[in-house]
Protein backbone atom coordinates (compact mmCIF):
# COMPACT_ATOMS: atom_id res chain seq x y z
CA UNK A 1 88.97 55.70 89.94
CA UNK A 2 88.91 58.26 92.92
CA UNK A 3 92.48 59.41 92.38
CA UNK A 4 91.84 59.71 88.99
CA UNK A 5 88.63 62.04 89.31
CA UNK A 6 90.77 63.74 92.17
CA UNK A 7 93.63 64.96 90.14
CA UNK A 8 90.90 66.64 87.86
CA UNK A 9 92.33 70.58 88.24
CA UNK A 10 88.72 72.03 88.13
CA UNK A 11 87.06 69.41 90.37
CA UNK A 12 89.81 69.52 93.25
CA UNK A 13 89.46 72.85 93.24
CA UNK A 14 85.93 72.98 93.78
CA UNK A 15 86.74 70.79 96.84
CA UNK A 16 88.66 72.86 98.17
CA UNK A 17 85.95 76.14 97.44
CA UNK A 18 82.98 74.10 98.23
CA UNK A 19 84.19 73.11 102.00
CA UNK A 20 85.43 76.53 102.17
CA UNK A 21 82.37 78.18 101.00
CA UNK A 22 79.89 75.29 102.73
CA UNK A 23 82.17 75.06 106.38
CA UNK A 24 83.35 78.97 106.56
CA UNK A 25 80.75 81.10 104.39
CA UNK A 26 83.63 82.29 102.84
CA UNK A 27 83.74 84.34 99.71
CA UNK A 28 86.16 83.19 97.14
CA UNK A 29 87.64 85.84 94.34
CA UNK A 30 88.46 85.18 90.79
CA UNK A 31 92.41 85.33 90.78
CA UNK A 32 94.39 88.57 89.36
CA UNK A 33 97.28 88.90 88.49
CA UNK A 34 99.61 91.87 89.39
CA UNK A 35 100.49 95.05 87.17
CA UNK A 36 104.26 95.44 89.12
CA UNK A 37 103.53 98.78 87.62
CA UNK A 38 100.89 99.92 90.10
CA UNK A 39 103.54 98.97 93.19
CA UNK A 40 106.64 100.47 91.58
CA UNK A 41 106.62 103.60 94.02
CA UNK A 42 105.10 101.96 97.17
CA UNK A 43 106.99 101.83 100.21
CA UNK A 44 104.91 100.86 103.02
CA UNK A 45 102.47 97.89 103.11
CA UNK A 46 100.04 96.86 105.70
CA UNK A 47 99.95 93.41 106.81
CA UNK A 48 96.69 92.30 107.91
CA UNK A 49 95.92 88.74 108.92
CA UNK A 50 96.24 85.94 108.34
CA UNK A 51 94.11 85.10 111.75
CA UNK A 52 94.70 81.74 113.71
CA UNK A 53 92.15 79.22 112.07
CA UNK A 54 90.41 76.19 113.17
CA UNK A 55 92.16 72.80 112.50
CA UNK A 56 89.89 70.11 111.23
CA UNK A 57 89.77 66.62 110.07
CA UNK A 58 87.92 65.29 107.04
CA UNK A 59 87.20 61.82 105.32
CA UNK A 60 86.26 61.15 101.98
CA UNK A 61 88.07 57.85 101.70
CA UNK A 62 85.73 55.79 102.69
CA UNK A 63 81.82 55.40 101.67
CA UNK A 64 80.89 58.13 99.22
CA UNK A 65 83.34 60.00 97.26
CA UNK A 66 82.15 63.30 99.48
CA UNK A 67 81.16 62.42 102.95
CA UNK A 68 78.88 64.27 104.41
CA UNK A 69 80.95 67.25 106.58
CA UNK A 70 78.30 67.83 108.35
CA UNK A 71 77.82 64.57 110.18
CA UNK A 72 77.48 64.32 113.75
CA UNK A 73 80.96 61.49 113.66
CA UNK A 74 82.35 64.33 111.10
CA UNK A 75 81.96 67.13 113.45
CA UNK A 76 83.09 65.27 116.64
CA UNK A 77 86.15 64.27 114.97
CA UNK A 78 87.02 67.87 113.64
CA UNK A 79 86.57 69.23 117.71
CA UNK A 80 88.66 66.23 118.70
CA UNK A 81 91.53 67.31 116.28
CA UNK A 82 90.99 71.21 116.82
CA UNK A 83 91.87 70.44 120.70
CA UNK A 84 94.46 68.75 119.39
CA UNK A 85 96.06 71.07 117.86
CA UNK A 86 95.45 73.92 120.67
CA UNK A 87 98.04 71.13 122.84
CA UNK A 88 100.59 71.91 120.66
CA UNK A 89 100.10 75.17 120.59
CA UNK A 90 100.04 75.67 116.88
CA UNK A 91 99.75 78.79 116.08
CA UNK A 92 99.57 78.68 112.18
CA UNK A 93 98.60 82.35 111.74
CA UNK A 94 100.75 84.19 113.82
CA UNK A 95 103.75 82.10 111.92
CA UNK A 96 102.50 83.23 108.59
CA UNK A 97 102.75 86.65 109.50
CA UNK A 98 106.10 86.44 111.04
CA UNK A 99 107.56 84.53 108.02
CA UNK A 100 105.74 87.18 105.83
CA UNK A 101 107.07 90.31 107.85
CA UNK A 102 110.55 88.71 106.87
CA UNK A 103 109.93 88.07 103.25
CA UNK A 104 108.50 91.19 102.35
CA UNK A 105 111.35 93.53 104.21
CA UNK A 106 113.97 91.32 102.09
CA UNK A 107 112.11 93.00 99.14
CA UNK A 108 112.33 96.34 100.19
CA UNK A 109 108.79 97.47 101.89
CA UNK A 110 108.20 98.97 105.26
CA UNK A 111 105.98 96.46 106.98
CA UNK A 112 102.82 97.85 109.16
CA UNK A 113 100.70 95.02 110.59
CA UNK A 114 97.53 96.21 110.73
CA UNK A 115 93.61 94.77 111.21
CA UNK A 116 90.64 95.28 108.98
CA UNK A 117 87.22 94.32 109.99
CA UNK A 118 85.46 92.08 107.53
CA UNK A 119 81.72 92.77 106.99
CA UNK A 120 81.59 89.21 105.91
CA UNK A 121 84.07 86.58 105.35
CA UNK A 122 86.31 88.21 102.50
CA UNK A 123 84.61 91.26 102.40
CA UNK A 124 87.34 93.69 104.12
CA UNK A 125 85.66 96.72 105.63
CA UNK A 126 85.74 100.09 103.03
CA UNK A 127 85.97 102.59 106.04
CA UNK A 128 88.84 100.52 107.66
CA UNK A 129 90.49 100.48 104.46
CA UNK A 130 90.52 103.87 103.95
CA UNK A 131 91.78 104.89 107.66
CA UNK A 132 94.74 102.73 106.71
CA UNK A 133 98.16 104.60 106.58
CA UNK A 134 100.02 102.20 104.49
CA UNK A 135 100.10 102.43 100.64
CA UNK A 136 98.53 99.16 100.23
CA UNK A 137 97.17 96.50 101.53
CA UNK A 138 97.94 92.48 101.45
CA UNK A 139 95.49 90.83 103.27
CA UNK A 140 96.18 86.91 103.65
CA UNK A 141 93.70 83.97 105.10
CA UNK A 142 92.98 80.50 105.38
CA UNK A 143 90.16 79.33 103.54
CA UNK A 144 90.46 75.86 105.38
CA UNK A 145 93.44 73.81 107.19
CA UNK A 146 92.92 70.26 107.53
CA UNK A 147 94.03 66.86 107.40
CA UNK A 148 91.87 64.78 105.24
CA UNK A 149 91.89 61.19 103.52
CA UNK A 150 90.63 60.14 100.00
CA UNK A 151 92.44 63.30 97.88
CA UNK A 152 94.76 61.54 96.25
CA UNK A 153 95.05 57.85 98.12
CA UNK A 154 93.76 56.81 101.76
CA UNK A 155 96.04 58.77 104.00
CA UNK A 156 95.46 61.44 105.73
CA UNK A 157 97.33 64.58 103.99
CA UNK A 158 97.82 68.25 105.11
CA UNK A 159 95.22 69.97 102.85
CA UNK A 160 95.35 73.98 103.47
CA UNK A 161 93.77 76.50 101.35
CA UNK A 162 94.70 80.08 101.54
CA UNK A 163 94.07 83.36 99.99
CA UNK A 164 96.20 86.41 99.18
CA UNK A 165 95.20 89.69 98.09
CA UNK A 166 96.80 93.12 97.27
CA UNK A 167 94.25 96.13 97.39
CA UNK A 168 94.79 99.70 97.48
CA UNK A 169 92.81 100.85 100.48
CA UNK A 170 92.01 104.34 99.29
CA UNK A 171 89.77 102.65 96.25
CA UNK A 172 89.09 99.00 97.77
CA UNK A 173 90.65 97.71 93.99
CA UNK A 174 92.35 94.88 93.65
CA UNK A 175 95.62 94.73 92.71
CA UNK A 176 96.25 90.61 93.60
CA UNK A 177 94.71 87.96 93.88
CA UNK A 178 95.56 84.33 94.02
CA UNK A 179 94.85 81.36 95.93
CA UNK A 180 97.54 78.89 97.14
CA UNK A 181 96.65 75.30 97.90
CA UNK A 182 99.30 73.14 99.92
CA UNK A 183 98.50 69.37 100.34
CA UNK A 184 99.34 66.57 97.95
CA UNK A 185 100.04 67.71 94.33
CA UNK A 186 96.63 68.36 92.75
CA UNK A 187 95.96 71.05 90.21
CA UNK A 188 97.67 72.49 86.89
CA UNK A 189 95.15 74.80 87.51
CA UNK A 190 96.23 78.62 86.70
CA UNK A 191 94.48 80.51 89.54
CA UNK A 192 96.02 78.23 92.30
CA UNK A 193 99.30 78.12 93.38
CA UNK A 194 100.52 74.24 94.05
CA UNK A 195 102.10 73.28 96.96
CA UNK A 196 102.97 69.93 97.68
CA UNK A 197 103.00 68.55 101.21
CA UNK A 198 105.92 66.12 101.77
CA UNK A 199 104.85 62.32 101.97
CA UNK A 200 106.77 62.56 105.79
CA UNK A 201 103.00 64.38 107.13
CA UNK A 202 101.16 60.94 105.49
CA UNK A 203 99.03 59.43 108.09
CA UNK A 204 97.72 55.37 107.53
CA UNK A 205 94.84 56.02 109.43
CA UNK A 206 93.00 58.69 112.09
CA UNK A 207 93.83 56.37 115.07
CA UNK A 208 97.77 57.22 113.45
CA UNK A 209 97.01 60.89 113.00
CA UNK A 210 95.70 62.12 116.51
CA UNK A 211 98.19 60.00 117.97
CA UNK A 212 101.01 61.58 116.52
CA UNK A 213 100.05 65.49 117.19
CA UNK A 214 103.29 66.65 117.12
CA UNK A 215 104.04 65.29 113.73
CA UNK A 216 100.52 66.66 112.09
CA UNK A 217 101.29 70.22 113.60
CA UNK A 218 104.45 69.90 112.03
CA UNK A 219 102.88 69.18 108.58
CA UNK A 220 101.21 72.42 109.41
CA UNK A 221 103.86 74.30 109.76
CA UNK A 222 105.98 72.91 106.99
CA UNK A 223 103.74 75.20 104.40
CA UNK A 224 104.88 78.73 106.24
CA UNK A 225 108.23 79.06 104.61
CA UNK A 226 106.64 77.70 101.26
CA UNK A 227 104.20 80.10 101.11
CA UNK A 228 105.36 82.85 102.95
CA UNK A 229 107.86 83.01 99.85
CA UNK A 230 105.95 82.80 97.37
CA UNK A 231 103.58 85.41 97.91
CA UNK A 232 106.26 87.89 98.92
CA UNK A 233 107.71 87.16 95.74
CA UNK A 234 104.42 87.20 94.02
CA UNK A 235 103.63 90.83 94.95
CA UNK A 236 107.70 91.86 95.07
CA UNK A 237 108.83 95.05 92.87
């Protein structure tokens, strides 16, 4: 019955949104699609983010479909697996923005990495925006990276959210906007991007997970290339 209410497009996704929104305060945008148009004659584009996020560890296999995140077990766990993470030194962001630098030269744009303040989280800064030299703007963040249990069986899964957006910085419009969930296969849903995790970064338990850091960084890492590639080719011209 839980994998079944799971694989629901528009209830998954308010998974996702709701420990987003509940965990990070984050502010989620309705996706947009891109007029390849408006980017015909751009040549440089500034790169800002993603920045390193915090790795956590959720359950919702167990007891109520949604457990409470919150919890005093829940939140010792998620600091437990955090540290973990920091031992392997697992950078997530800084690959992302490698891998992107890459993909987006291969498709012809000048690449400056740049940093906007947010006045909130996913509200980018107007005067930084404007100051900025490059045509536009793709800014890129995590909405949540975890491993969790209960999505789609009882193993613990990758489960990363993560947001791209193309805006010209001298109006603040949007250009692009989409949302790209990796983790077990979950939504048909049109404004996220689906990204499967491979079954290899499947944990039986948590005892299994934090023993194996290496191997849960690694299922981490695995989305960079994914994604990386699919947003450059998203935005491409």
């Amino acid at each position: 019955m839980r994998s079944s209410i799971l694989r629901n497009s528009f209830l998954y996704l308010g998974v996702f949104l709701s420990i987003c929104c509940g965990l990070l305060a984050c502010t989620p945008f309705p996706a947009k699609q891109l007029d390849r148009s408006s980017i015909q004659n751009v040549r440089v584009l500034g790169l800002a983010g993603p920045s390193e996020p915090r790795y956590a560890v959720m359950s919702f296999g167990s007891g109520p479909l949604f457990n409470n995140p919150n919890s005093a077990a829940e939140s010792v766990r998620r600091e437990e697996f955090n540290l973990l993470m920091a031992d392997q030194k697992l950078h997530l962001g800084q690959e992302l923005q490698h891998a992107l630098v890459k993909e987006l030269q291969q498709r012809g744009y000048q690449i400056e990495i740049t940093s906007i303040r947010q006045d909130k989280p996913g509200i980018l800064n107007a005067d930084d925006l404007r100051r900025q030299r490059a045509e536009v703007i793709l800014f890129t963040d995590f909405n949540n990276v975890f491993y969790a249990n209960g999505l789609t069986d009882d193993t613990y899964s990758p489960a990363v959210m993560l947001e791209a957006r193309l805006i010209d910085p001298q109006t603040g419009n949007i250009l692009f906007q989409k949302f790209y969930g990796y983790g077990p296969t979950y939504t048909s849903d049109r404004d996220i991007v689906d990204l499967p995790s491979s079954s290899e970064f499947r944990f039986s338990s948590y005892e299994e997970l934090k023993n194996q850091p290496s191997r849960a960084a690694k299922g981490f890492l695995a989305l960079v290339p994914t994604v990386s590639a699919s947003i450059a080719n998203a935005i491409a011209k």
